[in-house]
C-alpha atoms as a PDB file:
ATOM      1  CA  UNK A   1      88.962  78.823 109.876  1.00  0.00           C
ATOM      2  CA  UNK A   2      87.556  76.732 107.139  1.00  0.00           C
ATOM      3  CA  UNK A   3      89.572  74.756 104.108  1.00  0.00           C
ATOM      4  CA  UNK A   4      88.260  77.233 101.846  1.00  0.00           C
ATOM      5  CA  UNK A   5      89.212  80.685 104.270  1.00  0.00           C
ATOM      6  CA  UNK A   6      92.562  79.000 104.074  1.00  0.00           C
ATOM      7  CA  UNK A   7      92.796  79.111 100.470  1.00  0.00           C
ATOM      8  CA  UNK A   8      92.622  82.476 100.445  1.00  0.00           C
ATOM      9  CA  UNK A   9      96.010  82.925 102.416  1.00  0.00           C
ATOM     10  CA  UNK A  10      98.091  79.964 100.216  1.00  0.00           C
ATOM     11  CA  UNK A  11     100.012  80.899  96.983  1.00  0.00           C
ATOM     12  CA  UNK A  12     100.566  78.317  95.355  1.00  0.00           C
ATOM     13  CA  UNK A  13     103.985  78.351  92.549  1.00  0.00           C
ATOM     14  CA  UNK A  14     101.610  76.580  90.430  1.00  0.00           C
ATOM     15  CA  UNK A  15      99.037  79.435  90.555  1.00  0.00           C
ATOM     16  CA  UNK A  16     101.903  82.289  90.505  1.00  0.00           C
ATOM     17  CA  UNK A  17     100.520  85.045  87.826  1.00  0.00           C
ATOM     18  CA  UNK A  18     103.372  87.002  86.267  1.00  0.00           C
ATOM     19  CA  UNK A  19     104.104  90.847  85.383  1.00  0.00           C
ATOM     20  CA  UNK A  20     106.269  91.029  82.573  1.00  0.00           C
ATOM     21  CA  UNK A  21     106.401  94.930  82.719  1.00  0.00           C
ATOM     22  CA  UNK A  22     106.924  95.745  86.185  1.00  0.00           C
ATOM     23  CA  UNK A  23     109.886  97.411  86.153  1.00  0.00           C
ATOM     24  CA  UNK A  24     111.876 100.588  84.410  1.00  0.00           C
ATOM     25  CA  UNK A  25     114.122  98.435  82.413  1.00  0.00           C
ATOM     26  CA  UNK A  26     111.354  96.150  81.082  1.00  0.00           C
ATOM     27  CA  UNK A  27     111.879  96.344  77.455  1.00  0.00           C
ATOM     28  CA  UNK A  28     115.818  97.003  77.753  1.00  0.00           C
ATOM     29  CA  UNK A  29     118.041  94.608  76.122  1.00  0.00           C
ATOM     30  CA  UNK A  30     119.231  91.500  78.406  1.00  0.00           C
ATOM     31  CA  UNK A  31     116.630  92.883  81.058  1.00  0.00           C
ATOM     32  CA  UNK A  32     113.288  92.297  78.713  1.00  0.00           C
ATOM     33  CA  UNK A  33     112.189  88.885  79.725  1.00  0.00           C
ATOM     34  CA  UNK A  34     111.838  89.506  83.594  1.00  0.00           C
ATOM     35  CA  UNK A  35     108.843  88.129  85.694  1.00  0.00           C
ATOM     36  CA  UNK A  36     108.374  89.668  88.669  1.00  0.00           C
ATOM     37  CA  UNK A  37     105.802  88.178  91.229  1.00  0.00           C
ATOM     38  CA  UNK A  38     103.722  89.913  94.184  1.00  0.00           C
ATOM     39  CA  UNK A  39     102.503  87.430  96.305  1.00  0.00           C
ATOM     40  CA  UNK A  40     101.624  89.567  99.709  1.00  0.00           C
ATOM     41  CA  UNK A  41     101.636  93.188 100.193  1.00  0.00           C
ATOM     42  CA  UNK A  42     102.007  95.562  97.161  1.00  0.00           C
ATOM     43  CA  UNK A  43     105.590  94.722  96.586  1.00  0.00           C
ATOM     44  CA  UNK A  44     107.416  96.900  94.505  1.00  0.00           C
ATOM     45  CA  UNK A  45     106.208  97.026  90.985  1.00  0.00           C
ATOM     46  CA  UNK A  46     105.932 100.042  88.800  1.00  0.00           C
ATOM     47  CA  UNK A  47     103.641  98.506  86.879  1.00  0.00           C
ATOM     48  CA  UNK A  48      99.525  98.860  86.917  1.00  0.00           C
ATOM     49  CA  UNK A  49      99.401  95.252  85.237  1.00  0.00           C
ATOM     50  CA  UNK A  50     101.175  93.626  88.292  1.00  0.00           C
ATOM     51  CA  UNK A  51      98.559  91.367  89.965  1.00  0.00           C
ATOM     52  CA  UNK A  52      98.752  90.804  93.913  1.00  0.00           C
ATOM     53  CA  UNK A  53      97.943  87.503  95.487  1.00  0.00           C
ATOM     54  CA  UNK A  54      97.530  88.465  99.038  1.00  0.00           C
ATOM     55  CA  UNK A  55      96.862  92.455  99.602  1.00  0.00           C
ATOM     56  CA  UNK A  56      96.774  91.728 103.053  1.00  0.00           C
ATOM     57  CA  UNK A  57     100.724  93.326 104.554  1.00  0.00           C
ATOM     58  CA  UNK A  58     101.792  91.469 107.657  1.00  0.00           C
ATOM     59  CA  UNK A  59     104.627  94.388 108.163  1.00  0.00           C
ATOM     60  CA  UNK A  60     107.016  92.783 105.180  1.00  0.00           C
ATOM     61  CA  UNK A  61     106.517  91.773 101.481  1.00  0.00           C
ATOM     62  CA  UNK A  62     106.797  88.646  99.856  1.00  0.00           C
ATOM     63  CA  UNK A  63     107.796  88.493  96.032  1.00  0.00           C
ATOM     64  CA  UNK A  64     109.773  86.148  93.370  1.00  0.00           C
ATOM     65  CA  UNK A  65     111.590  87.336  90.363  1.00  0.00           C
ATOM     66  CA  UNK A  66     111.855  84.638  87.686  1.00  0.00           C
ATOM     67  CA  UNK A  67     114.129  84.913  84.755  1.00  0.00           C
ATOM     68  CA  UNK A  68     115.599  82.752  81.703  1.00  0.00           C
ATOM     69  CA  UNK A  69     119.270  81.796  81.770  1.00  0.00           C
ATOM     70  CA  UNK A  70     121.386  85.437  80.772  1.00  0.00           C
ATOM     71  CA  UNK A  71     118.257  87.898  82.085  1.00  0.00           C
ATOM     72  CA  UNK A  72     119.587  90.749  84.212  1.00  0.00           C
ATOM     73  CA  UNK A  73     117.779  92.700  86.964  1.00  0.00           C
ATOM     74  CA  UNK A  74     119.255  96.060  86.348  1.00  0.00           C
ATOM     75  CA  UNK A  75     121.328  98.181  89.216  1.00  0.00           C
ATOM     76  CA  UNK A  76     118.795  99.521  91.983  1.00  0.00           C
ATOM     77  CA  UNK A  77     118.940 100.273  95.798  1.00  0.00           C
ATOM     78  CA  UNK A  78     116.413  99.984  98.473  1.00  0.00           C
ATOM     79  CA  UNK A  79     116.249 101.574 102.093  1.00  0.00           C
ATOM     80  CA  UNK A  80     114.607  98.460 103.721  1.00  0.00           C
ATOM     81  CA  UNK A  81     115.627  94.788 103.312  1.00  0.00           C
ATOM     82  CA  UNK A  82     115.808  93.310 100.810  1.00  0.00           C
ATOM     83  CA  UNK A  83     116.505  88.986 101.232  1.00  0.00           C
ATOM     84  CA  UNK A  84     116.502  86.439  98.618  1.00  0.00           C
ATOM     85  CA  UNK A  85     116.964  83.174  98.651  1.00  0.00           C
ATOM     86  CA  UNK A  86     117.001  80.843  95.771  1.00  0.00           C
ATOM     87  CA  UNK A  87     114.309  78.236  94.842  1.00  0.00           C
ATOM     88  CA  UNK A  88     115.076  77.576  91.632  1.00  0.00           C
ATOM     89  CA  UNK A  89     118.823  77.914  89.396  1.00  0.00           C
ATOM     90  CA  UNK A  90     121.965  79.736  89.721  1.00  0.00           C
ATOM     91  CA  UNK A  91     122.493  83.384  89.900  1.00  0.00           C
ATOM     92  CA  UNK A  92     125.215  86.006  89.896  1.00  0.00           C
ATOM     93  CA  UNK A  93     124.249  88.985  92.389  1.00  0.00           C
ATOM     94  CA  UNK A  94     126.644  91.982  91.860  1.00  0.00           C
ATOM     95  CA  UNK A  95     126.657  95.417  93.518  1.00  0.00           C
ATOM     96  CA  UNK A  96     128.524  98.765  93.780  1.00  0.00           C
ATOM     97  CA  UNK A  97     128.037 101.985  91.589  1.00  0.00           C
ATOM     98  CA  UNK A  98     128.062 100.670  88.898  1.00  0.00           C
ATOM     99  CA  UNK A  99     127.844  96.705  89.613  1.00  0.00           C
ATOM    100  CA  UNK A 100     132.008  96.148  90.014  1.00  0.00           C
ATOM    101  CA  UNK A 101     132.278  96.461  93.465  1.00  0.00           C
ATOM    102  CA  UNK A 102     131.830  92.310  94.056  1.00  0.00           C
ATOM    103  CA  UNK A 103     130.212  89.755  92.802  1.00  0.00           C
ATOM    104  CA  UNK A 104     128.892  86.463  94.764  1.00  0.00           C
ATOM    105  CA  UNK A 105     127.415  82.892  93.165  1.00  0.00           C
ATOM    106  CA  UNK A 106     124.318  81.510  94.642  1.00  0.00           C
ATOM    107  CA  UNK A 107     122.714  78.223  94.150  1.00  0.00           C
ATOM    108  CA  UNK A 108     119.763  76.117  95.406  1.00  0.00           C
ATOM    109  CA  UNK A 109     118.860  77.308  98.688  1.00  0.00           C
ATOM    110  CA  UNK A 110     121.312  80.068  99.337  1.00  0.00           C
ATOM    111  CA  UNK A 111     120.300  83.240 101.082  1.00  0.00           C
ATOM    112  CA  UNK A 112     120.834  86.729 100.595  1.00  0.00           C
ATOM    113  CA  UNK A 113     120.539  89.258 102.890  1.00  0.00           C
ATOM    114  CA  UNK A 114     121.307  92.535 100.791  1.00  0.00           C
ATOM    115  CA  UNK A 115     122.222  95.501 102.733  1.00  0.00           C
ATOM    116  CA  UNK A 116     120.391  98.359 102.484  1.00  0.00           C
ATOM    117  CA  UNK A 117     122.000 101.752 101.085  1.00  0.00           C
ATOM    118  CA  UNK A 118     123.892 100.031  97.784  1.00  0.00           C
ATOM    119  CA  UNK A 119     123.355  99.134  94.387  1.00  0.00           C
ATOM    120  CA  UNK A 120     122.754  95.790  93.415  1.00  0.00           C
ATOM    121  CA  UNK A 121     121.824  93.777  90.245  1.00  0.00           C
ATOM    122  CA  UNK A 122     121.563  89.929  89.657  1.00  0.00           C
ATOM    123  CA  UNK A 123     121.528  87.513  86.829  1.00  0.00           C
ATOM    124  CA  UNK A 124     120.262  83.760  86.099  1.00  0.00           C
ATOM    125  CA  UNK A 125     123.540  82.433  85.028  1.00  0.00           C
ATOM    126  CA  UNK A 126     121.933  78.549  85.306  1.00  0.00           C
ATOM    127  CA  UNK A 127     121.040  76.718  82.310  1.00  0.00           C
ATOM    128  CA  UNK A 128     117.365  76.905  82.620  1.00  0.00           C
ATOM    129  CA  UNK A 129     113.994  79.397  83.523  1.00  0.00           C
ATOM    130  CA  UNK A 130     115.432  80.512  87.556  1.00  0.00           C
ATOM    131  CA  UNK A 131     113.447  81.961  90.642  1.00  0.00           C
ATOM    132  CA  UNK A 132     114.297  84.067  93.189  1.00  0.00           C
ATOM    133  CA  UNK A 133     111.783  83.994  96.253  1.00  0.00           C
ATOM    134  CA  UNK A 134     112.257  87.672  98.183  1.00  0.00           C
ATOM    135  CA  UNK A 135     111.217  89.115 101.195  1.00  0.00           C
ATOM    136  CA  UNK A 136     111.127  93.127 101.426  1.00  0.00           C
ATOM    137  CA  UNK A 137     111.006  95.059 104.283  1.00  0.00           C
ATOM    138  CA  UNK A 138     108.266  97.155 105.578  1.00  0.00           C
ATOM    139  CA  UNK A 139     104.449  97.771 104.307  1.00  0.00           C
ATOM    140  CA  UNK A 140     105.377 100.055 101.809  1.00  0.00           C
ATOM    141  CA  UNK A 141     108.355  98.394  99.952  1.00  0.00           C
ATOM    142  CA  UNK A 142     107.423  99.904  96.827  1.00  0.00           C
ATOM    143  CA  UNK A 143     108.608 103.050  98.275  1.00  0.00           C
ATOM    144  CA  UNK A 144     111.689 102.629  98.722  1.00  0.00           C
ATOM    145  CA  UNK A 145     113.596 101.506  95.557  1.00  0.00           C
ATOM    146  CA  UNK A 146     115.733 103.724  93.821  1.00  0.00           C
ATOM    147  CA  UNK A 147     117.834 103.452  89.822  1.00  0.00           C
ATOM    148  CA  UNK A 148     120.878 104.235  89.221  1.00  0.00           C
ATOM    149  CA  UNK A 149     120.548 106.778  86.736  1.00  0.00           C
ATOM    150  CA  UNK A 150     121.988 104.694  83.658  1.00  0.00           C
ATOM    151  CA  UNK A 151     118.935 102.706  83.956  1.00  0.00           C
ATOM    152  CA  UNK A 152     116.439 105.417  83.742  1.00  0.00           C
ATOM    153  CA  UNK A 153     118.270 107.098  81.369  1.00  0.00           C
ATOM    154  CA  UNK A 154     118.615 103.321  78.893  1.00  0.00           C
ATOM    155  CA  UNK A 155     114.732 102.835  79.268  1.00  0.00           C
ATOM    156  CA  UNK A 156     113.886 106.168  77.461  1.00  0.00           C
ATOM    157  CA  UNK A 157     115.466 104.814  74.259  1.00  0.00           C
ATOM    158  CA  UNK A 158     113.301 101.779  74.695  1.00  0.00           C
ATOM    159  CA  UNK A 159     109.959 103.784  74.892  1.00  0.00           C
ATOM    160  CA  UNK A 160     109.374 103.397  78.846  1.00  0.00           C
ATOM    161  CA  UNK A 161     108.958 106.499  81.387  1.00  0.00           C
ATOM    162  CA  UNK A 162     109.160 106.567  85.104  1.00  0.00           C
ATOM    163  CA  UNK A 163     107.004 109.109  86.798  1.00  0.00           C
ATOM    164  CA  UNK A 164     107.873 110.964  90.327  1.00  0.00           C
ATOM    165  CA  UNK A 165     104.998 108.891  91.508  1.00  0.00           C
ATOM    166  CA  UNK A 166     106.774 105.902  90.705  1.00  0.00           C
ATOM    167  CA  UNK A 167     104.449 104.515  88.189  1.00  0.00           C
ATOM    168  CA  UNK A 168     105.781 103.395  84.826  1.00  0.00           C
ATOM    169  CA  UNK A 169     104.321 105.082  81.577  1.00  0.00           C
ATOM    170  CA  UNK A 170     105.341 103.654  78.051  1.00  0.00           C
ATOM    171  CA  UNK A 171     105.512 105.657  75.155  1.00  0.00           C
ATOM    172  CA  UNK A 172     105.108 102.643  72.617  1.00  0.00           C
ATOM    173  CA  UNK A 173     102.013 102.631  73.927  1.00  0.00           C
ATOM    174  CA  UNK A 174     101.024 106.698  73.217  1.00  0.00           C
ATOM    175  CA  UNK A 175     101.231 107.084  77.077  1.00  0.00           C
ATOM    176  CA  UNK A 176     102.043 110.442  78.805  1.00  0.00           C
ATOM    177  CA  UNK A 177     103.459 111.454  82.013  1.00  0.00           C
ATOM    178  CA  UNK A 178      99.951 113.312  83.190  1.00  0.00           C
ATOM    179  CA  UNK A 179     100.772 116.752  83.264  1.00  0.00           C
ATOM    180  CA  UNK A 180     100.812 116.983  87.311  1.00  0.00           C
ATOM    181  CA  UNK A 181     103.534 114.081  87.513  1.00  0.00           C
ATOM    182  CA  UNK A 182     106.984 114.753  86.999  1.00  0.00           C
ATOM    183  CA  UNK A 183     109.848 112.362  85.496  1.00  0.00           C
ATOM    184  CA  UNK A 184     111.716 110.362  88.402  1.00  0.00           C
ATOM    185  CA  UNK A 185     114.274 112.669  89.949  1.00  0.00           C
ATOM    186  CA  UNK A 186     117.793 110.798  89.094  1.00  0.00           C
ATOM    187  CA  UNK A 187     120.323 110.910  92.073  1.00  0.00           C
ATOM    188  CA  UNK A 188     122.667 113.692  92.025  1.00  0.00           C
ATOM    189  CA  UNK A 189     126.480 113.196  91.367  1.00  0.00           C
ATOM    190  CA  UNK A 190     126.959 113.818  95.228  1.00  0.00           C
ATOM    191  CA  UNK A 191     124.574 111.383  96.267  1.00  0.00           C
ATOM    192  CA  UNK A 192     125.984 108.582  94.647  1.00  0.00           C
ATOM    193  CA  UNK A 193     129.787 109.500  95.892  1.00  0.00           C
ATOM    194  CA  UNK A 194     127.903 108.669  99.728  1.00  0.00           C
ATOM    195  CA  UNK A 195     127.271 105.545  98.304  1.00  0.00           C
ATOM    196  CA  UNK A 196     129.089 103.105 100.501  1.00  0.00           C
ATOM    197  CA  UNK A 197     131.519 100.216  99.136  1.00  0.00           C
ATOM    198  CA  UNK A 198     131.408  96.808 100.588  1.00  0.00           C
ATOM    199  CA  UNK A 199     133.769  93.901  99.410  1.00  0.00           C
ATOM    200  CA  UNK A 200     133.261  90.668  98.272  1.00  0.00           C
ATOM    201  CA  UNK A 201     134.760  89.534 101.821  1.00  0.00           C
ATOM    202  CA  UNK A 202     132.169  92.096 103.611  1.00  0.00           C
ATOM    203  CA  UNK A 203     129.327  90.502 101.861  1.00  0.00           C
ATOM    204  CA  UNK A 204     130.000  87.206 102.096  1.00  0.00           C
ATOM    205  CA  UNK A 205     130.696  86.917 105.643  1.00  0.00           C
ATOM    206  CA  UNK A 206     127.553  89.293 106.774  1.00  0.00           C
ATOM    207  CA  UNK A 207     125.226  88.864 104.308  1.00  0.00           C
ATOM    208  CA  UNK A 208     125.219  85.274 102.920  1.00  0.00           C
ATOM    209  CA  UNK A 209     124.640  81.559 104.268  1.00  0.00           C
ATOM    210  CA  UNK A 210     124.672  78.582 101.843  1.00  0.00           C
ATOM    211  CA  UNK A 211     121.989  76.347 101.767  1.00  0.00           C
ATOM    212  CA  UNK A 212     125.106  74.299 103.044  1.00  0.00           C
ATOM    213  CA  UNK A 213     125.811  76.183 106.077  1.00  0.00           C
ATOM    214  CA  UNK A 214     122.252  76.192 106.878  1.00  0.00           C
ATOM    215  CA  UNK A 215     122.350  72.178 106.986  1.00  0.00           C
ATOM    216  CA  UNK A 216     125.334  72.213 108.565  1.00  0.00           C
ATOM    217  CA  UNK A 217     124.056  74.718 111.830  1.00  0.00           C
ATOM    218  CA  UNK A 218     120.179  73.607 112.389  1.00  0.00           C
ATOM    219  CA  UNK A 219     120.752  70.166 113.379  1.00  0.00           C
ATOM    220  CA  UNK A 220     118.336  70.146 116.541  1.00  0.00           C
ATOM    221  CA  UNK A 221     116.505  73.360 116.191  1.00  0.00           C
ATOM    222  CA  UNK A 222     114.835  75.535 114.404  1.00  0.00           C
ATOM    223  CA  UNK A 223     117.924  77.725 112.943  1.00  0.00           C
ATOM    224  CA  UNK A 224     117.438  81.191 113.254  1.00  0.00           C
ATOM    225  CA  UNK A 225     118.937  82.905 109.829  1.00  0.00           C
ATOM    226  CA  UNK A 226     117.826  86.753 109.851  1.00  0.00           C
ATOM    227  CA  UNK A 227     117.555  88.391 113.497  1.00  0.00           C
ATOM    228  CA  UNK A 228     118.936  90.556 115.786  1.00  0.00           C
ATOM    229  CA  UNK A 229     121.002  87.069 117.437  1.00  0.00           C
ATOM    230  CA  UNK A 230     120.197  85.262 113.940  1.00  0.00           C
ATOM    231  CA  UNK A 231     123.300  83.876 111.760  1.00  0.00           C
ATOM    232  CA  UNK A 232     123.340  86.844 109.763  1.00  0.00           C
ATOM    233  CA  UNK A 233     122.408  89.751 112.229  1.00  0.00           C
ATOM    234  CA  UNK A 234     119.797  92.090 111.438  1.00  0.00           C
ATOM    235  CA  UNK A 235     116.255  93.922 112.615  1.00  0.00           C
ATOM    236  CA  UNK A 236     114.524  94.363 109.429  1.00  0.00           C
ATOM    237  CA  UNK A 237     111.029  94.109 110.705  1.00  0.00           C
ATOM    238  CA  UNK A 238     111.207  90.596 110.559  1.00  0.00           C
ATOM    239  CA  UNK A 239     113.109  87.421 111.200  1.00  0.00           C
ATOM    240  CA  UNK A 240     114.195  84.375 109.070  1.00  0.00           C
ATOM    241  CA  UNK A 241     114.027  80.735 110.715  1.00  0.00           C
ATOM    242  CA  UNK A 242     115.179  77.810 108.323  1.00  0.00           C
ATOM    243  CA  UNK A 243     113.437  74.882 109.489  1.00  0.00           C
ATOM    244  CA  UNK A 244     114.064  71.132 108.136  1.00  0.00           C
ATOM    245  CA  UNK A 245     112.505  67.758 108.369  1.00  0.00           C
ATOM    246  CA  UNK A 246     114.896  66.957 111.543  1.00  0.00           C
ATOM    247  CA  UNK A 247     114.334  70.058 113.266  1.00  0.00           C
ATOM    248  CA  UNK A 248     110.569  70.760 112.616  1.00  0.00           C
ATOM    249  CA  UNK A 249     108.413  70.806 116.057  1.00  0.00           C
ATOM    250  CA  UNK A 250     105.635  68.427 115.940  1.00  0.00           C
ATOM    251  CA  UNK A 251     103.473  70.577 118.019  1.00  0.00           C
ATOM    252  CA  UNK A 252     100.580  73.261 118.012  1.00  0.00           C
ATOM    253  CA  UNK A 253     101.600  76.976 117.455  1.00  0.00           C
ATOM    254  CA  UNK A 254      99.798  79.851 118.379  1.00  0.00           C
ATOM    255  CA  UNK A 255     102.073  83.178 116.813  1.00  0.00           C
ATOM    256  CA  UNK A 256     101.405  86.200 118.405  1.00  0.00           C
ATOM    257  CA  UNK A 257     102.658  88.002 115.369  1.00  0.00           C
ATOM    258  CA  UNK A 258     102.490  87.420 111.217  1.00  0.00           C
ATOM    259  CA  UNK A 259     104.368  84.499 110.197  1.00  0.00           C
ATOM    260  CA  UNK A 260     104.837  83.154 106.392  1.00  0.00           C
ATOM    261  CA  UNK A 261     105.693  79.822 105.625  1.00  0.00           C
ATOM    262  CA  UNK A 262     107.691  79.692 102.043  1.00  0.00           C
ATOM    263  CA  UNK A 263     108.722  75.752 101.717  1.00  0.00           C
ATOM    264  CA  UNK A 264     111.698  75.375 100.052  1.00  0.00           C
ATOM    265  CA  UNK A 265     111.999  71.351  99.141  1.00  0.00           C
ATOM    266  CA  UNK A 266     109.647  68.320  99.817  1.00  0.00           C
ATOM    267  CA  UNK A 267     105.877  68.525 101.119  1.00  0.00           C
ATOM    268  CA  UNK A 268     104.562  69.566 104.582  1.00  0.00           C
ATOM    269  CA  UNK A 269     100.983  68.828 105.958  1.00  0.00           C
ATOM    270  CA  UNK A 270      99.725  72.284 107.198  1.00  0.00           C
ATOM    271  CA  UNK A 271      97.223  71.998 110.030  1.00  0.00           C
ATOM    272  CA  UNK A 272      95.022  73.868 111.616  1.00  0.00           C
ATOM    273  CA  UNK A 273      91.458  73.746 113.338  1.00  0.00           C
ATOM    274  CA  UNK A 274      90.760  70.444 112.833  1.00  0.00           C
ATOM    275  CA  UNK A 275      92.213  70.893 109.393  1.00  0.00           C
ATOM    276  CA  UNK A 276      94.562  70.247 107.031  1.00  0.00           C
ATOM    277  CA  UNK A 277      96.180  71.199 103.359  1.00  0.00           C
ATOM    278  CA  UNK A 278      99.551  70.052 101.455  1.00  0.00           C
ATOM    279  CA  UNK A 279     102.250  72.550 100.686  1.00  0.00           C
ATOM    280  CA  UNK A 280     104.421  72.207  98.280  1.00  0.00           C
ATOM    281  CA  UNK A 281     107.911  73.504  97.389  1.00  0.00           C
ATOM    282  CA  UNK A 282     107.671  77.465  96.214  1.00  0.00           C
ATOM    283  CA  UNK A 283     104.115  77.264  98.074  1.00  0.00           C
ATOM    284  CA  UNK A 284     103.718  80.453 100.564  1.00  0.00           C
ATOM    285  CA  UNK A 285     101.426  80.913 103.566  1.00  0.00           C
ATOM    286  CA  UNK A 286     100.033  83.720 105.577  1.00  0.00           C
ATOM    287  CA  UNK A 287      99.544  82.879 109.181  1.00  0.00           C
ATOM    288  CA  UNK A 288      97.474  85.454 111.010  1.00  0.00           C
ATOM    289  CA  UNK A 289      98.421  85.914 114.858  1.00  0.00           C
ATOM    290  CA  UNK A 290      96.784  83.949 117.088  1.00  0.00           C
ATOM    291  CA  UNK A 291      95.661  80.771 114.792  1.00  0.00           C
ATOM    292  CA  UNK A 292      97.170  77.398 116.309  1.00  0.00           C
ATOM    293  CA  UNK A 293      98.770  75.693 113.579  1.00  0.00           C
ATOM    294  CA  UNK A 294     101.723  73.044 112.909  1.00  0.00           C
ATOM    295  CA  UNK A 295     104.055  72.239 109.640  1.00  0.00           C
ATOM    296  CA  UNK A 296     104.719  68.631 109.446  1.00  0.00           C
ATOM    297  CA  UNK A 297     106.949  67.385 106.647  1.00  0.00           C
ATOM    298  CA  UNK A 298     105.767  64.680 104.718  1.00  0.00           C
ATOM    299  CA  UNK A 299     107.603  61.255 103.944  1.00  0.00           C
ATOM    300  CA  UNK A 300     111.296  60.708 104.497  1.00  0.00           C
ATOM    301  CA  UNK A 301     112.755  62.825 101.784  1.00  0.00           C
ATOM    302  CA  UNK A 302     114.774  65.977 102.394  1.00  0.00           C
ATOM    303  CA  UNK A 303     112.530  68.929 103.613  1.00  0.00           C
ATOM    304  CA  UNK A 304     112.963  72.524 104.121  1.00  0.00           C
ATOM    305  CA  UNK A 305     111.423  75.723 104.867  1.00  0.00           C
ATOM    306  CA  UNK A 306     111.504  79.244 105.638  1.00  0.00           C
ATOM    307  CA  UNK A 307     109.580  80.359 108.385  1.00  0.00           C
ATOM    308  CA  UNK A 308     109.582  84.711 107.855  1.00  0.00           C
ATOM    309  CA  UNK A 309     107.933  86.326 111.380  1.00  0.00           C
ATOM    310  CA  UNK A 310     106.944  90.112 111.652  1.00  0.00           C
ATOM    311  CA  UNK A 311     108.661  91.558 114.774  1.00  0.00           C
ATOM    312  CA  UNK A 312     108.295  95.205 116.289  1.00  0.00           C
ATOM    313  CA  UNK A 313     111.250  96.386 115.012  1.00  0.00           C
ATOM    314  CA  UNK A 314     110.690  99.410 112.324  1.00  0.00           C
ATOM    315  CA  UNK A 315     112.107  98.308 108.758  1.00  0.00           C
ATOM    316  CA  UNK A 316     114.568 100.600 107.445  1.00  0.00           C
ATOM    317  CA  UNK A 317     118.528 100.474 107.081  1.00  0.00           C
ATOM    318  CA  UNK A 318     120.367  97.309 107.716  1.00  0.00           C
ATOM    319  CA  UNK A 319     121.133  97.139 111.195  1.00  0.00           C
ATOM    320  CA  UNK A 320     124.609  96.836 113.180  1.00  0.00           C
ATOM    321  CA  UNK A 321     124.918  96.063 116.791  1.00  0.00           C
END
């Protein structure tokens, strides 16, 4: 593979393009200056103006939601994963029927592993423009999202529609639902009492690692975050390895499945083929099975990655052993 084929698999933050309507509550107060990102696969945008990076779907999504300091992302579910972890500011993630069932805090670095099945929300409470990167489980990820009802129900007064085919329409604009598409169903009263609680303790101690932890546990290896025998246990279709400048291997790989590198801090030297490119922090790159390739960090100065790696597991609900 040449330089230039490369390219073509490298995001570069730098180069991210931004949808600033790609969601139901796009022009609701406190939600209205959202920028949601689809870097591979379709993602989950309800909006024909989202642009896609990489079309190509290694069995997961990658994405980024960036937001100025008091933006909300309004109260939604998904049934497959859905894992954050923070490249830029401080958020507030909050969940539960209506967004009081906990709360959590995460900074620099921190990683989220949402479970599937409950509402969640979060909120740049930093001082300046924050970004989420996400992973999201399965091909189709922009199938399975769900609104609480409130949030359909807001957008109306602010001109925006949300077909059965999941596709936004706004009526600022003079658009129509088309007369064969329905409005999005809202969830009964009965399907949102089977909505499971889970505490503040609950979340924190199954789905969350600080960027501190993660330090703190991959001191001689690769540190695997997200996996069936990961720190935070799960089969989402994928695994999460958090690799730093002291535990990087300073060999040839050969995956026999996807992988995406998304570099956290500091700059690595990716090689391939005889070949080699820079990536930077908030860079992401699509590794197709079978190409040798290494991630060297660059210089002395703190470095840090995620590696994400498509495994045969089906994505779907959160898994429990």
């Amino acid at each position: 593979m040449t330089l230039e084929e490369m390219e073509k698999f490298i995001v570069r933050y730098s180069d991210l393009k931004p949808c600033k309507t790609a969601f139901i509550d796009a022009h609701t107060p406190g939600s209205d200056q959202k920028e949601n990102f689809t870097i591979i696969g379709g993602g989950v945008s309800e909006s024909r103006d989202q642009h896609v990076h990489i079309n190509e779907t290694p069995g997961f999504n990658i994405g980024a939601a960036g937001q100025p300091p008091g933006c909300k992302n309004s109260l939604h579910t998904h049934t497959t994963a859905e894992v954050f972890y923070v490249l830029k500011g401080s958020w507030r993630f909050f969940w539960g029927r209506y967004g009081e069932d906990g709360e959590l805090f995460a900074n620099e670095g921190d990683l989220v592993n949402i479970p599937t099945g409950i509402f969640r929300a979060f909120e740049n409470v930093g001082d300046g423009y924050g970004m989420l990167m996400a992973i999201l489980g399965g091909d189709d990820a922009g199938g399975g999202v769900t609104w609480a009802p409130e949030v359909i129900n807001d957008a109306k007064d602010f001109g925006l529609l949300l077909g059965d085919n999941g596709v936004l329409y706004d009526t600022k604009k003079g658009e129509l639902l088309p007369e064969h598409i329905a409005p999005m169903q809202l969830l009964t009263d009965e399907e949102l009492r089977n909505f499971p609680k889970v505490s503040t303790e609950a979340f924190m101690s199954n789905f969350f690692v600080s960027a501190s932890d993660l330090s703190h546990h991959s001191k001689d290896t690769p540190l695997k975050v997200i996996g069936a025998n990961g720190l935070l246990k799960d089969k989402p279709g994928f695994e999460v390895d958090f690799i730093s400048n002291e535990t990087f291997v300073d060999e040839m790989h050969s995956p026999s499945q996807y992988e995406v590198n998304m570099v956290m801090r500091g700059e690595w030297t990716l090689e391939w083929d005889g070949n080699s490119t820079r990536i930077s922090a908030g860079d992401t790159c699509l590794i197709r099975p079978d190409l040798s390739y290494k991630m060297t960090p660059i210089g002395l100065d703190e470095a840090s990655l995620f590696k994400v790696t498509k495994t045969n597991d089906p994505a779907g609900s959160t898994w429990r052993e």
